[in-house]
PDB file of N, CA and C in Angstrom:
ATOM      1  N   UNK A   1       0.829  -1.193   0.000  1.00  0.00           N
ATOM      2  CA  UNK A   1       0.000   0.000   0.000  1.00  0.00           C
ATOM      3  C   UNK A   1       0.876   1.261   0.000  1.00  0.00           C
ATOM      4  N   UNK A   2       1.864   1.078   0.671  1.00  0.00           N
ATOM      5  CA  UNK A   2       3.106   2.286   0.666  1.00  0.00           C
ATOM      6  C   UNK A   2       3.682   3.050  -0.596  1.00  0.00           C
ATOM      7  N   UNK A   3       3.463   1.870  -1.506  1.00  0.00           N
ATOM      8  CA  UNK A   3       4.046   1.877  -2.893  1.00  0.00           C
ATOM      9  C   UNK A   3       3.163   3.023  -3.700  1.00  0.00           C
ATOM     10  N   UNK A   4       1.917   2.186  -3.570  1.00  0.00           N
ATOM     11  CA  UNK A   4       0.544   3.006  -4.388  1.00  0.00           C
ATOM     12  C   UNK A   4      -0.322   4.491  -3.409  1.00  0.00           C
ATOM     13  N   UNK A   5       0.347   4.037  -2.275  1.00  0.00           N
ATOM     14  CA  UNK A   5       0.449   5.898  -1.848  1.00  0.00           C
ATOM     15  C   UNK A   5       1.063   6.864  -2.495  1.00  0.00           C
ATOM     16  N   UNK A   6       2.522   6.395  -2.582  1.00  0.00           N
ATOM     17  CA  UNK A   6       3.573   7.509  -3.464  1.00  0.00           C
ATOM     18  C   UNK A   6       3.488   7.254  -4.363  1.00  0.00           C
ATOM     19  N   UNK A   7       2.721   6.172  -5.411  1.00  0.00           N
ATOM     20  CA  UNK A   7       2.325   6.669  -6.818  1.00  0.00           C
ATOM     21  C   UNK A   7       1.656   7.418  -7.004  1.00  0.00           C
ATOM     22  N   UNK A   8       0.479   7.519  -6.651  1.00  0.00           N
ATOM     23  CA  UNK A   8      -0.593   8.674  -6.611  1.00  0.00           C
ATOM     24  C   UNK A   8       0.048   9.836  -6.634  1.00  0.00           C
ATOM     25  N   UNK A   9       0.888  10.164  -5.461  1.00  0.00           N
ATOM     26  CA  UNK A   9       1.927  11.622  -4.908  1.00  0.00           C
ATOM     27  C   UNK A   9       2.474  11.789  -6.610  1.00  0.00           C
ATOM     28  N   UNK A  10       3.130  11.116  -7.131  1.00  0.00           N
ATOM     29  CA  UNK A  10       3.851  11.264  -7.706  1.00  0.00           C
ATOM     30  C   UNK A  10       3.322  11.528  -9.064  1.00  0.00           C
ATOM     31  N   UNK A  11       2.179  10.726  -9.020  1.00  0.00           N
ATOM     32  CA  UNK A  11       1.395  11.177 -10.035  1.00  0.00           C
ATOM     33  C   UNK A  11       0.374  13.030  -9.715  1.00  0.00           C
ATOM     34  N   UNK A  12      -0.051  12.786  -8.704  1.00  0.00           N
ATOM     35  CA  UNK A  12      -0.536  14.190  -8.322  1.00  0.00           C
ATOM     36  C   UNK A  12       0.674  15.291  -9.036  1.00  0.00           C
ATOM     37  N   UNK A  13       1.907  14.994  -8.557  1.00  0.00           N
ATOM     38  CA  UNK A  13       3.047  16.255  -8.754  1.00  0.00           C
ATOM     39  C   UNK A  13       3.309  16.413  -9.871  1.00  0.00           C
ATOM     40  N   UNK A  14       3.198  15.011 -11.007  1.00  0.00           N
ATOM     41  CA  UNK A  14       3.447  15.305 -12.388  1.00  0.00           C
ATOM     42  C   UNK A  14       2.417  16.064 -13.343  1.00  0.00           C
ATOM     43  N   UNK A  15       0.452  15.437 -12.806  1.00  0.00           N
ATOM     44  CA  UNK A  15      -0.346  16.240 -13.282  1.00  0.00           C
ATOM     45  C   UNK A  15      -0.463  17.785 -13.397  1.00  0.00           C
ATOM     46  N   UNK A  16      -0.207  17.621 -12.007  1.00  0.00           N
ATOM     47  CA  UNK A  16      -0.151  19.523 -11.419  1.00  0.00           C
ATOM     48  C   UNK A  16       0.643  19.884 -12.191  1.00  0.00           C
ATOM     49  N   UNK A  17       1.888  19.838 -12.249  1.00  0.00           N
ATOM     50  CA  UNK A  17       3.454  20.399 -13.351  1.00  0.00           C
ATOM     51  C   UNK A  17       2.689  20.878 -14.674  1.00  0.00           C
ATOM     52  N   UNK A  18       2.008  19.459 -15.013  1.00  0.00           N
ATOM     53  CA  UNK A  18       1.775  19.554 -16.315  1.00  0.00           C
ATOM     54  C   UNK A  18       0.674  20.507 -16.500  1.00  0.00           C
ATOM     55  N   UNK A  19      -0.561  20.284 -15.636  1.00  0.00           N
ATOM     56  CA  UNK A  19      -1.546  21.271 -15.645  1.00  0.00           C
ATOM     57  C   UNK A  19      -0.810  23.237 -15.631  1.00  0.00           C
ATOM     58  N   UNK A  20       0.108  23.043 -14.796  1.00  0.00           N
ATOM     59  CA  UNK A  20       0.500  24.334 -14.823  1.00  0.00           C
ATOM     60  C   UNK A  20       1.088  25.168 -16.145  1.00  0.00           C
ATOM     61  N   UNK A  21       1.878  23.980 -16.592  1.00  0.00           N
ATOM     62  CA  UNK A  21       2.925  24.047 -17.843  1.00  0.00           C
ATOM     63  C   UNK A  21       1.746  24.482 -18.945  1.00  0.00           C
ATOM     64  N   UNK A  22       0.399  23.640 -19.227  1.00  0.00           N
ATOM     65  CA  UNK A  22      -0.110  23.836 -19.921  1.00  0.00           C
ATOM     66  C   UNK A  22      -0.638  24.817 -20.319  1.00  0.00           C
ATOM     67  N   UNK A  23      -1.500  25.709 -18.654  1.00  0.00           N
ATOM     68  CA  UNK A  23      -1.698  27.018 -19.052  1.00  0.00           C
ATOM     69  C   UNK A  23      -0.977  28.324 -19.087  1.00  0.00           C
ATOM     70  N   UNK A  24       0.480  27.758 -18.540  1.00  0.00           N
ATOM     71  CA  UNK A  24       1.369  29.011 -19.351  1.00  0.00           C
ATOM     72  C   UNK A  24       1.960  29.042 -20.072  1.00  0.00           C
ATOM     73  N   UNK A  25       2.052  28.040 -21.389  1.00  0.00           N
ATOM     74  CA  UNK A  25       2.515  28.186 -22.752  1.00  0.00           C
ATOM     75  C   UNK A  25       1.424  27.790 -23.778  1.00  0.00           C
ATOM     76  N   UNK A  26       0.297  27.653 -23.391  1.00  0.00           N
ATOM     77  CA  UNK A  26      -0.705  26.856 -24.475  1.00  0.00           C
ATOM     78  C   UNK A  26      -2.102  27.779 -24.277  1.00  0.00           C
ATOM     79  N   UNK A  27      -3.130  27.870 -24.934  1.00  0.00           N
ATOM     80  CA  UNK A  27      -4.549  28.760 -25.697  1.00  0.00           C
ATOM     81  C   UNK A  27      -5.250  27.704 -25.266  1.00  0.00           C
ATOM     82  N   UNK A  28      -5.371  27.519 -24.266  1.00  0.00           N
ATOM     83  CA  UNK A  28      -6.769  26.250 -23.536  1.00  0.00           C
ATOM     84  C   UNK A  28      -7.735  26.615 -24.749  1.00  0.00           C
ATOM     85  N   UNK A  29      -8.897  27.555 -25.086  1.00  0.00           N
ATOM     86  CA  UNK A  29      -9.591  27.329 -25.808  1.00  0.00           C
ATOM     87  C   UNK A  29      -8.827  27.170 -27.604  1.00  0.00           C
ATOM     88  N   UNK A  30      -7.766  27.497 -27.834  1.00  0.00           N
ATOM     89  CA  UNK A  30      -7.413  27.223 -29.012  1.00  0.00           C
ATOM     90  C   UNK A  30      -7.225  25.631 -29.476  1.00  0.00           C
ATOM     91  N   UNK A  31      -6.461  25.575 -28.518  1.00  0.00           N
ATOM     92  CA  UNK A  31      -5.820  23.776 -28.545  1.00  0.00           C
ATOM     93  C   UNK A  31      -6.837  22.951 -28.102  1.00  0.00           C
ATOM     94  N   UNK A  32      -8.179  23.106 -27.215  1.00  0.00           N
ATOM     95  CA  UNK A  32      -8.652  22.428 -27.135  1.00  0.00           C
ATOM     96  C   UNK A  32      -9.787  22.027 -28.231  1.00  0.00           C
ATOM     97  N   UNK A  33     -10.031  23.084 -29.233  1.00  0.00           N
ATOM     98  CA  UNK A  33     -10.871  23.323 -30.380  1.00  0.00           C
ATOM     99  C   UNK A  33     -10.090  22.757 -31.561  1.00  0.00           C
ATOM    100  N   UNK A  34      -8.993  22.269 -31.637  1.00  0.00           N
ATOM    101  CA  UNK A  34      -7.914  21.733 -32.369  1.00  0.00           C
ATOM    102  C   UNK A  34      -8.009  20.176 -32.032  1.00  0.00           C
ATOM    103  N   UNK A  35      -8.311  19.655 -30.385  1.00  0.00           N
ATOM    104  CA  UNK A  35      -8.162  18.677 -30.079  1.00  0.00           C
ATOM    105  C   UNK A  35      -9.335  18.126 -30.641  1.00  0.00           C
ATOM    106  N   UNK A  36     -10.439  18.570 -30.437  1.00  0.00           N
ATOM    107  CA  UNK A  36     -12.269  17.968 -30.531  1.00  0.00           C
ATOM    108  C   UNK A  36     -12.338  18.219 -32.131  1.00  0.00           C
ATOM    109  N   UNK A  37     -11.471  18.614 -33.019  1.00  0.00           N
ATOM    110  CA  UNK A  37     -11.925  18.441 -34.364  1.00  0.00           C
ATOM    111  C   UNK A  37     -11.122  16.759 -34.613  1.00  0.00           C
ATOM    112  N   UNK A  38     -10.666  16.337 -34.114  1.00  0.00           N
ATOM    113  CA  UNK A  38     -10.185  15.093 -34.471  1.00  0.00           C
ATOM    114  C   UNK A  38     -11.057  14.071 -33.633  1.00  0.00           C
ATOM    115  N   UNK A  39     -10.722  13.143 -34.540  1.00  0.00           N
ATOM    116  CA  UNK A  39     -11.873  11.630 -33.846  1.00  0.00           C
ATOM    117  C   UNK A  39     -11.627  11.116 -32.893  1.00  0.00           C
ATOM    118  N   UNK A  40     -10.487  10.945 -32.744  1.00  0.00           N
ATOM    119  CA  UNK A  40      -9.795  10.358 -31.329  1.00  0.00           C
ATOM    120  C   UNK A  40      -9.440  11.302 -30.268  1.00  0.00           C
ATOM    121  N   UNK A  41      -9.923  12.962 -30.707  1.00  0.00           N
ATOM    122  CA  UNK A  41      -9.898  13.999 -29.635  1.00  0.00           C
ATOM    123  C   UNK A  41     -11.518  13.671 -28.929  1.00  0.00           C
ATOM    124  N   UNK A  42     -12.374  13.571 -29.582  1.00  0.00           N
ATOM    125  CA  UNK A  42     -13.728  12.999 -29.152  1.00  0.00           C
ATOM    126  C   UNK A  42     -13.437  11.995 -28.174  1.00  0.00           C
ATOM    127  N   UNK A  43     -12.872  11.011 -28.903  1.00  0.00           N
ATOM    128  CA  UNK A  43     -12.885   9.747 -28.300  1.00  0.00           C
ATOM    129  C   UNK A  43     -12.369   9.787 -26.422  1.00  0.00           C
ATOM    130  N   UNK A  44     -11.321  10.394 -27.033  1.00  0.00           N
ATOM    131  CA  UNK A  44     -10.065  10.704 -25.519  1.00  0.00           C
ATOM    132  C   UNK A  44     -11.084  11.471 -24.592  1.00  0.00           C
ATOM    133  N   UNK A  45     -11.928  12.543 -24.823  1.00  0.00           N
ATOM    134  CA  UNK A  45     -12.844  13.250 -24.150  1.00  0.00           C
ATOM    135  C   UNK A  45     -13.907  11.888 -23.783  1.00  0.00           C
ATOM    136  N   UNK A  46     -14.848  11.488 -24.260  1.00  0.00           N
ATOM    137  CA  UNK A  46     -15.522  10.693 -23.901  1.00  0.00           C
ATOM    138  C   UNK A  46     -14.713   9.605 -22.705  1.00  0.00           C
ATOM    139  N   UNK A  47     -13.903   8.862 -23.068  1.00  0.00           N
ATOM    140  CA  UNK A  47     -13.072   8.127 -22.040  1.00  0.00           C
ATOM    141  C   UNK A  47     -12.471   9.063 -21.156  1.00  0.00           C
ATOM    142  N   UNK A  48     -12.442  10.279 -21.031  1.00  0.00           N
ATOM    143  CA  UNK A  48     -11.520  11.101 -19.671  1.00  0.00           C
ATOM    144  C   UNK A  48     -13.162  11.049 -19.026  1.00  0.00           C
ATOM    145  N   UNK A  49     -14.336  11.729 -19.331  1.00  0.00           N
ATOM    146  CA  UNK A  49     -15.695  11.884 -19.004  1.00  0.00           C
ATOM    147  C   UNK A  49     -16.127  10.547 -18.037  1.00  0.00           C
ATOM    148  N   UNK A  50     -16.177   9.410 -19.012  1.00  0.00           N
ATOM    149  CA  UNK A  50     -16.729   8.504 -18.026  1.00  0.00           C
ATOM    150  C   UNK A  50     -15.849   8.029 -16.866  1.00  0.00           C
ATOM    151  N   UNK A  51     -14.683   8.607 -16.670  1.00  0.00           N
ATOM    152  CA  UNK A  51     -13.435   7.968 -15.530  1.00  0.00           C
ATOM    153  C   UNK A  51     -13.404   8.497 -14.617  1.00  0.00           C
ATOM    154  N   UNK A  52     -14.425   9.667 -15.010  1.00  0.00           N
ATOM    155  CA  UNK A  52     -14.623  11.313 -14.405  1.00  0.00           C
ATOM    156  C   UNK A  52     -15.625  10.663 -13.245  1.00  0.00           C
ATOM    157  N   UNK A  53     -16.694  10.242 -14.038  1.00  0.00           N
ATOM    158  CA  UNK A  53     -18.035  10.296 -13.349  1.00  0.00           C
ATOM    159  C   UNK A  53     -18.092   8.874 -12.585  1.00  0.00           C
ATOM    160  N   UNK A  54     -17.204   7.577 -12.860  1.00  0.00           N
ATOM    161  CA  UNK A  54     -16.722   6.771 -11.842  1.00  0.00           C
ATOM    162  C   UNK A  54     -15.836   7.109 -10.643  1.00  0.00           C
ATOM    163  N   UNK A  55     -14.980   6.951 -10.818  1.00  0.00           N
ATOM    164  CA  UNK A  55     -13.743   7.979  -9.985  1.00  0.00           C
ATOM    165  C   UNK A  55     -15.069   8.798  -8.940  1.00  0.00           C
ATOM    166  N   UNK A  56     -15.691   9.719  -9.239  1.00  0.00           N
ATOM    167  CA  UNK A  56     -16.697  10.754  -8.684  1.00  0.00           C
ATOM    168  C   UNK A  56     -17.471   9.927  -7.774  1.00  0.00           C
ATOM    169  N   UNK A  57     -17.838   8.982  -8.345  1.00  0.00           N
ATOM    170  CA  UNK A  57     -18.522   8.012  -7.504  1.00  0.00           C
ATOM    171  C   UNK A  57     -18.144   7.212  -6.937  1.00  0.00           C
ATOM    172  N   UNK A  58     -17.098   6.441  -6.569  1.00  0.00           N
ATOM    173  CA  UNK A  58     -16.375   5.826  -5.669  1.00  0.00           C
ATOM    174  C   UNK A  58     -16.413   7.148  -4.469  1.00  0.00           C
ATOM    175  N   UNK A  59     -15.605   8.366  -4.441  1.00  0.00           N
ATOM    176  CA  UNK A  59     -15.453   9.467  -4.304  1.00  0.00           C
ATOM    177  C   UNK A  59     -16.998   9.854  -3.390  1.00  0.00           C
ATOM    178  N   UNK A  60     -18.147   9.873  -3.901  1.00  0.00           N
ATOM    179  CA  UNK A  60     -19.523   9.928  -3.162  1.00  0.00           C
ATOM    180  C   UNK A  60     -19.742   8.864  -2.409  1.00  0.00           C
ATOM    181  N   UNK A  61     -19.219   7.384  -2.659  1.00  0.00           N
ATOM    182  CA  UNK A  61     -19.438   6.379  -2.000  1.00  0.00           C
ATOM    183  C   UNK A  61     -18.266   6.383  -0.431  1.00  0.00           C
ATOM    184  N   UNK A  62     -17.468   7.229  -0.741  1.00  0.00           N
ATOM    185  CA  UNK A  62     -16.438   7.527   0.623  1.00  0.00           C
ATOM    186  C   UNK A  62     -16.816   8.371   1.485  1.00  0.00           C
ATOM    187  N   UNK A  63     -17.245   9.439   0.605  1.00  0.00           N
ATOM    188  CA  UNK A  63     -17.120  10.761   1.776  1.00  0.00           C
ATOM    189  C   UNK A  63     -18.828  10.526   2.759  1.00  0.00           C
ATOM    190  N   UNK A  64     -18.438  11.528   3.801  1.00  0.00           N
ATOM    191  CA  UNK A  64     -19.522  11.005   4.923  1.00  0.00           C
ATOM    192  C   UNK A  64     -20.066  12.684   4.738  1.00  0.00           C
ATOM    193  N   UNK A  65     -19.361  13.575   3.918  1.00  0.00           N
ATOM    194  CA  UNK A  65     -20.171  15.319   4.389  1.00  0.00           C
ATOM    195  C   UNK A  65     -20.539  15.151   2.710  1.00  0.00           C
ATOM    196  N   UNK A  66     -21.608  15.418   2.358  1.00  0.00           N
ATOM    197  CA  UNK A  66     -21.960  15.355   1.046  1.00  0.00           C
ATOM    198  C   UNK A  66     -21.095  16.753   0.655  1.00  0.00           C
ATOM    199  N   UNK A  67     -21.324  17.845   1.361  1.00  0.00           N
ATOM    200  CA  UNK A  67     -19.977  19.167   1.002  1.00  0.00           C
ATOM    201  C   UNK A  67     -18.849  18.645   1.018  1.00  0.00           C
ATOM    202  N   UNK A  68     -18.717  18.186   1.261  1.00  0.00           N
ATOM    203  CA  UNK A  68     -16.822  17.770   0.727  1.00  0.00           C
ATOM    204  C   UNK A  68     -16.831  16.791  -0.281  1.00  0.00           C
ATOM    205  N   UNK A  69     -17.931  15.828  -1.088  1.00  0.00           N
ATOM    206  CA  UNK A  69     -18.012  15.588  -1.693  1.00  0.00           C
ATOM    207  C   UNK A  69     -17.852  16.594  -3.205  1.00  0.00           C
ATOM    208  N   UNK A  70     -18.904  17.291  -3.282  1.00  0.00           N
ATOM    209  CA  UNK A  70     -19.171  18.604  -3.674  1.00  0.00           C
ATOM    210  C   UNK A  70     -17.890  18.941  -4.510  1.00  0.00           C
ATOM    211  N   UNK A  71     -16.908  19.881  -3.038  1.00  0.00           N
ATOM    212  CA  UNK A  71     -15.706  20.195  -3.521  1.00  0.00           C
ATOM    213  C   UNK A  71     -14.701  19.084  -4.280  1.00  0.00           C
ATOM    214  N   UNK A  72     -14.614  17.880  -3.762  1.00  0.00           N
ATOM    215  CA  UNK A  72     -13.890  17.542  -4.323  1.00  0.00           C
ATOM    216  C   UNK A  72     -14.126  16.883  -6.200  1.00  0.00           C
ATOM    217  N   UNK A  73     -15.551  16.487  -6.146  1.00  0.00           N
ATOM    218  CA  UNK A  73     -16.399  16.854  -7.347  1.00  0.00           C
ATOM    219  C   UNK A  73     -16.044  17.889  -8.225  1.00  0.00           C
ATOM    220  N   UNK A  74     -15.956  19.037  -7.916  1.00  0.00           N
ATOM    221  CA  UNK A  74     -15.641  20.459  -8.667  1.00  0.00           C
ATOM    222  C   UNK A  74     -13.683  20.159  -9.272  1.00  0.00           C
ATOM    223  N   UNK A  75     -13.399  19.956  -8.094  1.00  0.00           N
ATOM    224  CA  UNK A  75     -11.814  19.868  -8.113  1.00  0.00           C
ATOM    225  C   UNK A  75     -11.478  18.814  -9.545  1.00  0.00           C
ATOM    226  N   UNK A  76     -12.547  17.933  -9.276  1.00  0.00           N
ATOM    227  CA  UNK A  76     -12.189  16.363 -10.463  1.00  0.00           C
ATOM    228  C   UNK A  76     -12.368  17.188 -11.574  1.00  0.00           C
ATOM    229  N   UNK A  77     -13.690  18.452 -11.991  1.00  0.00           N
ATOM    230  CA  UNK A  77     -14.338  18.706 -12.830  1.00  0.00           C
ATOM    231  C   UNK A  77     -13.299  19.603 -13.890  1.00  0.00           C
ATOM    232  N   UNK A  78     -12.366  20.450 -12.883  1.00  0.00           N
ATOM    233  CA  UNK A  78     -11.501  21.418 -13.112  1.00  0.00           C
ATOM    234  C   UNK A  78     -10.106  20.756 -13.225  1.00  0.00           C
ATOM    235  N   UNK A  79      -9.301  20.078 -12.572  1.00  0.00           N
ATOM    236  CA  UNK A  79      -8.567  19.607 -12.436  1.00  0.00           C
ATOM    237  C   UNK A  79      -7.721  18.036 -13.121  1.00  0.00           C
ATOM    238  N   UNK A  80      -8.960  17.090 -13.148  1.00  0.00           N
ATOM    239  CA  UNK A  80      -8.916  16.090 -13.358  1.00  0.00           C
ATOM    240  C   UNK A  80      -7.964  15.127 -12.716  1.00  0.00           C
ATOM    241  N   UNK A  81      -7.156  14.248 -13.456  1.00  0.00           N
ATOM    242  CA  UNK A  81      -6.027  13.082 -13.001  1.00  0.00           C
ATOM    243  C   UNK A  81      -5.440  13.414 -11.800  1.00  0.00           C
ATOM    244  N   UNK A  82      -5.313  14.731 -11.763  1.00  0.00           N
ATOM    245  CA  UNK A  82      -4.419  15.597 -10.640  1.00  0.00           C
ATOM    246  C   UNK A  82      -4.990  15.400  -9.082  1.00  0.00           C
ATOM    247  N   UNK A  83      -6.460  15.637  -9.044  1.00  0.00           N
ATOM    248  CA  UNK A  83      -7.393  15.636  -8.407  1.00  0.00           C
ATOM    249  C   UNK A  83      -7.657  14.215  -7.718  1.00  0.00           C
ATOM    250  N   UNK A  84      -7.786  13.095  -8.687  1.00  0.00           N
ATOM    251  CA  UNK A  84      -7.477  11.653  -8.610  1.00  0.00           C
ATOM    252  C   UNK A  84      -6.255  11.609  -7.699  1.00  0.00           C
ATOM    253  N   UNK A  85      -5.269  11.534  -8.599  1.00  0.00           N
ATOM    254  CA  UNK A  85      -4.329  11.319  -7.858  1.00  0.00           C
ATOM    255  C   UNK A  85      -4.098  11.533  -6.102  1.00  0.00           C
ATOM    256  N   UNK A  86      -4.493  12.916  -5.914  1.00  0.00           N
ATOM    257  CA  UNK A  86      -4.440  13.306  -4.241  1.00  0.00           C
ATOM    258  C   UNK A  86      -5.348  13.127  -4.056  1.00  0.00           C
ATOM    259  N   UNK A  87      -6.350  12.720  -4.453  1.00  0.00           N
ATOM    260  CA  UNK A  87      -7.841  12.081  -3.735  1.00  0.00           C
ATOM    261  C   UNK A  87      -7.273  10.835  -2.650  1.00  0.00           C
ATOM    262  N   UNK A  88      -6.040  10.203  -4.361  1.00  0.00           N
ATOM    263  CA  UNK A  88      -5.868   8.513  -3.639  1.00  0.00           C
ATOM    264  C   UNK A  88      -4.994   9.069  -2.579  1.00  0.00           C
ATOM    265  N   UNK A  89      -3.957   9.665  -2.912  1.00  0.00           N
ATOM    266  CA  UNK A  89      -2.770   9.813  -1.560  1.00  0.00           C
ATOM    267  C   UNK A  89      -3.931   9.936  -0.580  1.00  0.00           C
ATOM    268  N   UNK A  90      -4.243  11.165  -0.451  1.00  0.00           N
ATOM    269  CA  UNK A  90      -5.060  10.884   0.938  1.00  0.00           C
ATOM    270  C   UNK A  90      -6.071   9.529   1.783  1.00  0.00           C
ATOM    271  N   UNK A  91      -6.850   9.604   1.037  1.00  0.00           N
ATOM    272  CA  UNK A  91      -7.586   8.004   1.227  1.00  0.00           C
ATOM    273  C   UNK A  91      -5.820   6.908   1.608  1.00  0.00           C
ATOM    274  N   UNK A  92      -5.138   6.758   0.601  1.00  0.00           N
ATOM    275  CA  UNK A  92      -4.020   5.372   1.639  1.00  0.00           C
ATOM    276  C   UNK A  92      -3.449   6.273   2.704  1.00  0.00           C
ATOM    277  N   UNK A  93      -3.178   7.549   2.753  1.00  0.00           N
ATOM    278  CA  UNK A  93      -2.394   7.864   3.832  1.00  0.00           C
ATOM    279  C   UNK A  93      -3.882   7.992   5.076  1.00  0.00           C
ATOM    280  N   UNK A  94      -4.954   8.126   4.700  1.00  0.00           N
ATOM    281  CA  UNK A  94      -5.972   7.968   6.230  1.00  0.00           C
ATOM    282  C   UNK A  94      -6.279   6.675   6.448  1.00  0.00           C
ATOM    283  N   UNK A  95      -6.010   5.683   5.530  1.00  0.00           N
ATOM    284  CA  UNK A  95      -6.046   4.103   5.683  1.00  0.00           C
ATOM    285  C   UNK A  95      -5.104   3.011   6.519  1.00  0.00           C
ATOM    286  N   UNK A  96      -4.117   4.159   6.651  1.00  0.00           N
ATOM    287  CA  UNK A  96      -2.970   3.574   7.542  1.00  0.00           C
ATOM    288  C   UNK A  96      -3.059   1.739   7.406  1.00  0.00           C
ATOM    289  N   UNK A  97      -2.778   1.372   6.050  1.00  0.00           N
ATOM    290  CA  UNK A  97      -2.938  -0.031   5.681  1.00  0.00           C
ATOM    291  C   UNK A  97      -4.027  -0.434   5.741  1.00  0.00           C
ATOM    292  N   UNK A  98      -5.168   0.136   5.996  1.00  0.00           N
ATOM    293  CA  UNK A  98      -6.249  -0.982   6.205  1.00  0.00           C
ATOM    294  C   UNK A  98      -7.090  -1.119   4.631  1.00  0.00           C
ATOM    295  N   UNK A  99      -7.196  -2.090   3.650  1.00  0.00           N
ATOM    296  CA  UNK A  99      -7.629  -1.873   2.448  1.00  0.00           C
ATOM    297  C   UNK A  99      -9.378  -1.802   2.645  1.00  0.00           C
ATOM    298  N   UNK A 100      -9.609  -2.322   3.119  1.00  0.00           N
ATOM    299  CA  UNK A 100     -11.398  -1.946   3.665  1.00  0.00           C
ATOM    300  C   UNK A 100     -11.807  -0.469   3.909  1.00  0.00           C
ATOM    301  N   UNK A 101     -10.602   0.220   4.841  1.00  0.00           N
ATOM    302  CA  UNK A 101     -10.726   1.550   5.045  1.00  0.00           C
ATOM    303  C   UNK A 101     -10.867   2.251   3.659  1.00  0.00           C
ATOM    304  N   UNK A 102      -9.835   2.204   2.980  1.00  0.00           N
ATOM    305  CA  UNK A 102      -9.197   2.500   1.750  1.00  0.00           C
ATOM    306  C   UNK A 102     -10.160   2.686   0.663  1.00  0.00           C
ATOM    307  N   UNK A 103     -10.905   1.552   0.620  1.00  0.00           N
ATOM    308  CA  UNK A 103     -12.459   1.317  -0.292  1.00  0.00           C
ATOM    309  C   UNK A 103     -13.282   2.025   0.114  1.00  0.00           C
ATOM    310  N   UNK A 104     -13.713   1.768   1.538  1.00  0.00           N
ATOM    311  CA  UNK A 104     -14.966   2.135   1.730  1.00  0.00           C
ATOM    312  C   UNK A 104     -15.017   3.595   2.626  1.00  0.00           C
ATOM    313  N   UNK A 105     -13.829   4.386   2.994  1.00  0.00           N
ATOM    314  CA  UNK A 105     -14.163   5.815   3.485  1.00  0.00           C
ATOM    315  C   UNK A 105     -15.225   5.194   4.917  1.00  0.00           C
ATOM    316  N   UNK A 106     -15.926   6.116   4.773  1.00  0.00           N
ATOM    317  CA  UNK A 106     -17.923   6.339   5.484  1.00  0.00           C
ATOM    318  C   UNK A 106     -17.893   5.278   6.236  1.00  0.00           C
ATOM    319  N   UNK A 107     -18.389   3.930   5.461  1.00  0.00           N
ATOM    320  CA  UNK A 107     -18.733   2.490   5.176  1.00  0.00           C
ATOM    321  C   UNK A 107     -18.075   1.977   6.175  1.00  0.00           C
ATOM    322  N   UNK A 108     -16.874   1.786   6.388  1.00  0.00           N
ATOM    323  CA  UNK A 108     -16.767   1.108   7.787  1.00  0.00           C
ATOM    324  C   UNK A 108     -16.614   1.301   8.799  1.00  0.00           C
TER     325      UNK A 108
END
């Protein structure tokens, strides 16, 4: 579990980088109107969407304050992988090994 804590981290730190990198050298609405004219820019959108709205729901199935659901909802919406990522760090680092914890947040 130690392992796939600091993947997440590590993945969190590379998204963020990249999220940052992106909006200070790149036209979010240019490039992304560049991306959705191609088929597999569709495609990639549709598959980021539904990973969105799973992910989200595991995510509703944890949290016990429907507001912090909420936020962290918004965060996935804006953010994405990045968001994932420190969703998971947190969840294994409040799991302190326990994989039941880990799953189920609320629930146990």
């Amino acid at each position: 579990m130690k392992a796939a804590k600091y993947i997440a981290l590590l993945g969190f730190l590379i998204m963020g980088f990249s999220i940052i990198y992106g909006f200070m050298y790149s036209n979010f609405s240019a490039d992304g109107s560049q991306i959705l004219a191609l088929t597999w820019g569709k495609v990639t959108l549709i598959d980021i969407y539904f990973m969105f709205f799973i992910f989200s729901g595991w995510i509703y199935y944890r949290e016990p304050n429907f507001i912090k659901f909420v936020g962290w909802f918004l965060l996935m919406l804006v953010f994405g992988a990045a968001t994932a990522c420190l969703y998971l760090y947190i969840a294994f680092d409040r799991s302190k090994g326990d994989w039941e914890q880990f799953w189920s947040g609320k629930s146990t």
